[in-house]
N, C-alpha and C. Protein backbone atom coordinates (compact mmCIF):
# COMPACT_ATOMS: atom_id res chain seq x y z
N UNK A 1 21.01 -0.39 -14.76
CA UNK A 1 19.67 -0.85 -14.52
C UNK A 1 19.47 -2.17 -15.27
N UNK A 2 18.65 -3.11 -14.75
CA UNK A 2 18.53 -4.17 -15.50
C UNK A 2 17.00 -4.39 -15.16
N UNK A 3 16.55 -5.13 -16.52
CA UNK A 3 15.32 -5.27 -16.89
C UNK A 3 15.18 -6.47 -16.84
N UNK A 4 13.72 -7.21 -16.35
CA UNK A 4 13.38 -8.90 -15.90
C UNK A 4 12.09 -8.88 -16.53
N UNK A 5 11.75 -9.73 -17.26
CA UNK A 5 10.19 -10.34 -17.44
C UNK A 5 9.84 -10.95 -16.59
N UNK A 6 8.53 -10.61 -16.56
CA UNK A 6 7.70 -11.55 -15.41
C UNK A 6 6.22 -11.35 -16.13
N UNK A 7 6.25 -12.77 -16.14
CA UNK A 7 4.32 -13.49 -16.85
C UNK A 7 3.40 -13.11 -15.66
N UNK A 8 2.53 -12.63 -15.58
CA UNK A 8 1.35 -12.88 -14.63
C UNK A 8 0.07 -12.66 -15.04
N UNK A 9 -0.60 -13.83 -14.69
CA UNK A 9 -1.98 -13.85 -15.61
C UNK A 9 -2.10 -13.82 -16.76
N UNK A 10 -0.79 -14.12 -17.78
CA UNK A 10 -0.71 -14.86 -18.97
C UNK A 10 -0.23 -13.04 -19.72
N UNK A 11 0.36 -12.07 -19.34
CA UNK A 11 0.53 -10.78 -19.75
C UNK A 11 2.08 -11.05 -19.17
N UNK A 12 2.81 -10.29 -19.81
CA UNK A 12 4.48 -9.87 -19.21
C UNK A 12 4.51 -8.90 -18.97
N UNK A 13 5.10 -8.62 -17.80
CA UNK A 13 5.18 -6.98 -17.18
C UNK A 13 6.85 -7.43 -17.15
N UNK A 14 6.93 -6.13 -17.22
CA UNK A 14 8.89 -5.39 -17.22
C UNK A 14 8.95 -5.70 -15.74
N UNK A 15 9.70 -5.74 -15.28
CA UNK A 15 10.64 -5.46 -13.73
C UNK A 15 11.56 -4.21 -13.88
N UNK A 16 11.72 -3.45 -13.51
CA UNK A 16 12.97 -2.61 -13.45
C UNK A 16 13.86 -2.80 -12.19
N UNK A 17 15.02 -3.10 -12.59
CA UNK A 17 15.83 -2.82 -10.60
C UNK A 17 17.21 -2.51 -11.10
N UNK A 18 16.84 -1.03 -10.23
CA UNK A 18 18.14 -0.32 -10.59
C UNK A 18 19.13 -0.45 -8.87
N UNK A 19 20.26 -0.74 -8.99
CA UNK A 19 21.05 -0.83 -8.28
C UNK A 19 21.96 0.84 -7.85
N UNK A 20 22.48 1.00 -6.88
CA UNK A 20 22.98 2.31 -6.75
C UNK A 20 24.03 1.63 -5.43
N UNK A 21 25.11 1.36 -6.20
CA UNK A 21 26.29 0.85 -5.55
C UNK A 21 27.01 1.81 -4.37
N UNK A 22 27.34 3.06 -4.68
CA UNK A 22 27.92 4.18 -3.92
C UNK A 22 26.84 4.16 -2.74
N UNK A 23 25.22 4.19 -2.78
CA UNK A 23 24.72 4.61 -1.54
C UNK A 23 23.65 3.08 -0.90
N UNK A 24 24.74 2.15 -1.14
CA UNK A 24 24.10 0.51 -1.19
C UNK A 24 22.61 0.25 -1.22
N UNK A 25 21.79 0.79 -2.08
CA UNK A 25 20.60 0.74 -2.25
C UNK A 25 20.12 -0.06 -3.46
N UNK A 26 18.76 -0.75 -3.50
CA UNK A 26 18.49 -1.05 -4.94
C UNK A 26 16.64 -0.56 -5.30
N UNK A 27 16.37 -0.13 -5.97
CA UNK A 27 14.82 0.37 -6.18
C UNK A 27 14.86 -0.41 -7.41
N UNK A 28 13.07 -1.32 -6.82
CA UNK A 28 12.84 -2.21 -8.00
C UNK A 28 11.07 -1.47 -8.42
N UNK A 29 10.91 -1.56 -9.70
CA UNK A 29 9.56 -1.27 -10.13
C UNK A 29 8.68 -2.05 -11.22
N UNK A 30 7.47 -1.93 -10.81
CA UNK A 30 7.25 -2.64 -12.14
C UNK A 30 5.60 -1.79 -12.59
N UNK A 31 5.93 -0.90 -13.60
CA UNK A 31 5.27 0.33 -13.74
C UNK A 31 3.58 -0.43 -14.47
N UNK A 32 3.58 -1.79 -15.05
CA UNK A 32 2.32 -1.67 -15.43
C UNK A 32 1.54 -2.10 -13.84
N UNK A 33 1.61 -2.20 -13.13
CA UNK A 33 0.71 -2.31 -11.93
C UNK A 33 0.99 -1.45 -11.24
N UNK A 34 1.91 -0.08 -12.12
CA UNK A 34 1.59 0.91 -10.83
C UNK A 34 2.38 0.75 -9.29
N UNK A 35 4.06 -0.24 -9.32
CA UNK A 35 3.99 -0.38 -7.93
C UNK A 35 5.74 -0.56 -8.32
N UNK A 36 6.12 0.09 -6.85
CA UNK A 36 7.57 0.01 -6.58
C UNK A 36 8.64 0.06 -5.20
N UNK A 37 9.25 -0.13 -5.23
CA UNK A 37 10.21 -0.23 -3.58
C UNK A 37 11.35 -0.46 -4.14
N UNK A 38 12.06 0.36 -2.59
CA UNK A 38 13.31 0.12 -2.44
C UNK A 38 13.95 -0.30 -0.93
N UNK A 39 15.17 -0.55 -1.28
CA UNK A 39 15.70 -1.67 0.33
C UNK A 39 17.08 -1.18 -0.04
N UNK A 40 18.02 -1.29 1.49
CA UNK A 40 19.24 -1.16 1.62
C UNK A 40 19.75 -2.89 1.63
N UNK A 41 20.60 -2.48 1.15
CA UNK A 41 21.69 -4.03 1.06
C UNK A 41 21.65 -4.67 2.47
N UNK A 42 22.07 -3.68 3.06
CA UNK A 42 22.01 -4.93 4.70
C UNK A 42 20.67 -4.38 5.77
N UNK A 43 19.15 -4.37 4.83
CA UNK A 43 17.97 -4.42 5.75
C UNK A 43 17.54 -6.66 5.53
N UNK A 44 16.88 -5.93 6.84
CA UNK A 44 16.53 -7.74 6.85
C UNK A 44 15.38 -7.35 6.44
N UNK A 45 14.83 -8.63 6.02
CA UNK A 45 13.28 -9.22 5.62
C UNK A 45 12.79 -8.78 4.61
N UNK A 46 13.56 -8.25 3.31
CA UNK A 46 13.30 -7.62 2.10
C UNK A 46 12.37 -8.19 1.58
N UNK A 47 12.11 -9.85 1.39
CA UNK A 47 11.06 -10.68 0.91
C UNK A 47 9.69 -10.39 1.44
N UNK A 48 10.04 -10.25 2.77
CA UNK A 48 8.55 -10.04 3.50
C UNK A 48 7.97 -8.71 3.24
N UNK A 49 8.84 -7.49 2.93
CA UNK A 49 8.63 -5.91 2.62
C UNK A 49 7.87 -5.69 1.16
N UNK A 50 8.88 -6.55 0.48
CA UNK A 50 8.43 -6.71 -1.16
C UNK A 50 6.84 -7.12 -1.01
N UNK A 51 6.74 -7.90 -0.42
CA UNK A 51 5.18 -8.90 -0.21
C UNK A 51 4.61 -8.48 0.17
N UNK A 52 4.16 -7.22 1.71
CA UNK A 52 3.56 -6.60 2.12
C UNK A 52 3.15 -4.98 1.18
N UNK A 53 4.07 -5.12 0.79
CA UNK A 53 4.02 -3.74 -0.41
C UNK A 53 3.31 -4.24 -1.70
N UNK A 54 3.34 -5.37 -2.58
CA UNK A 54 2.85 -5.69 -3.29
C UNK A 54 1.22 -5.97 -2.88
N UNK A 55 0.94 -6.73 -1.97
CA UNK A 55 -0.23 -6.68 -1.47
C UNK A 55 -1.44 -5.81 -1.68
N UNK A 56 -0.49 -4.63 -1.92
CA UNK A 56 -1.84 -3.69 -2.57
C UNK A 56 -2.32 -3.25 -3.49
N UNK A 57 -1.33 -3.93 -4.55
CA UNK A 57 -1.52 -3.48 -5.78
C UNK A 57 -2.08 -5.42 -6.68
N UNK A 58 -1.57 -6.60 -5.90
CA UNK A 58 -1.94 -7.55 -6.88
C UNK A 58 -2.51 -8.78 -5.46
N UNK A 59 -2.89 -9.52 -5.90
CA UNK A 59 -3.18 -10.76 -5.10
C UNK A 59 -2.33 -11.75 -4.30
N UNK A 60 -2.93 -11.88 -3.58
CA UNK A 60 -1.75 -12.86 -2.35
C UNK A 60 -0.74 -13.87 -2.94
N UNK A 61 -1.15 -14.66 -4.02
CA UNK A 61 -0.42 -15.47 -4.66
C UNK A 61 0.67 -15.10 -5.72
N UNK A 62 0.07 -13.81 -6.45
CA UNK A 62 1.01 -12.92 -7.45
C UNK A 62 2.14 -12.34 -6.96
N UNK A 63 1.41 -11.86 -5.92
CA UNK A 63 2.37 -11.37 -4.26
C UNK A 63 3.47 -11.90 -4.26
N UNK A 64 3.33 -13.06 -3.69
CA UNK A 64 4.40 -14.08 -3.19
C UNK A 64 5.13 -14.36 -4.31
N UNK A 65 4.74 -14.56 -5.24
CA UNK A 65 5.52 -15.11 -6.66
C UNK A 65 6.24 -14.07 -6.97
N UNK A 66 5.98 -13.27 -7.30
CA UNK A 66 6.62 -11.94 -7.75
C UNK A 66 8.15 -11.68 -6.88
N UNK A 67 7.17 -11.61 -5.47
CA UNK A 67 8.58 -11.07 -4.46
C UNK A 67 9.15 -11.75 -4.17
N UNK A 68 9.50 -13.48 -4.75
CA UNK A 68 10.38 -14.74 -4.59
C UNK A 68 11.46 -14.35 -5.64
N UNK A 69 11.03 -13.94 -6.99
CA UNK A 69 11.63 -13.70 -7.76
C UNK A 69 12.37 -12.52 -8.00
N UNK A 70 11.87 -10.92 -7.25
CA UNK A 70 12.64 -10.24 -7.43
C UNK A 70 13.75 -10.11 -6.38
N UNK A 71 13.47 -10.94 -5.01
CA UNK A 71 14.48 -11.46 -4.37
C UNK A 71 15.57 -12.34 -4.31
N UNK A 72 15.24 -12.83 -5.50
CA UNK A 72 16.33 -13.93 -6.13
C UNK A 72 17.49 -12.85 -7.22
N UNK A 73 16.86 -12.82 -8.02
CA UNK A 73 16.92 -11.07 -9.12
C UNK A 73 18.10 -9.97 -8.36
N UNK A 74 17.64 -9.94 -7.63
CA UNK A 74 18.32 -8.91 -6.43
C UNK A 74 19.28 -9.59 -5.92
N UNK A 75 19.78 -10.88 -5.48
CA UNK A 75 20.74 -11.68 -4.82
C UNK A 75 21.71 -11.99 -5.80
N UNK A 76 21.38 -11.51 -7.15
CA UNK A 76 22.75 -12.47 -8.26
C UNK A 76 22.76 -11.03 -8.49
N UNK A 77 22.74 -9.84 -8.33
CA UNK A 77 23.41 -8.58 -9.03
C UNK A 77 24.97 -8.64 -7.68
């Protein structure tokens, strides 16, 4: 499992994203807002899933920022 900071609104929240190599999956969370997902290695549009899922827990802009970064996060494991 690996752990990411992320600033938002001047507070750091944890990232969690645990990887699970044997069943090509990765579940990412980030428990102070209460919000989490997971994606298979070869689904398309993970960015857009992350973003639509976040959506309900933070703002359109936090949104997007967030799920740029844990999509990046997710591409170097």
């Amino acid at each position: 499992m690996k752990i990411r900071k992320d600033f938002s609104n001047g507070q750091e929240q944890k990232v969690f994203i645990y990887e699970n190599k044997k069943e090509e999956y990765i579940l990412v969370a980030i428990p102070d807002i209460n919000w989490s997902a997971s994606f298979a290695y070869d689904e398309d549009l993970i960015e857009d899933k992350l973003d639509k899922t976040l959506l309900k827990v933070v703002d359109k802009e936090s949104a997007s920022r967030i799920s740029k970064k844990i999509y990046q996060w997710t591409r170097e494991m």
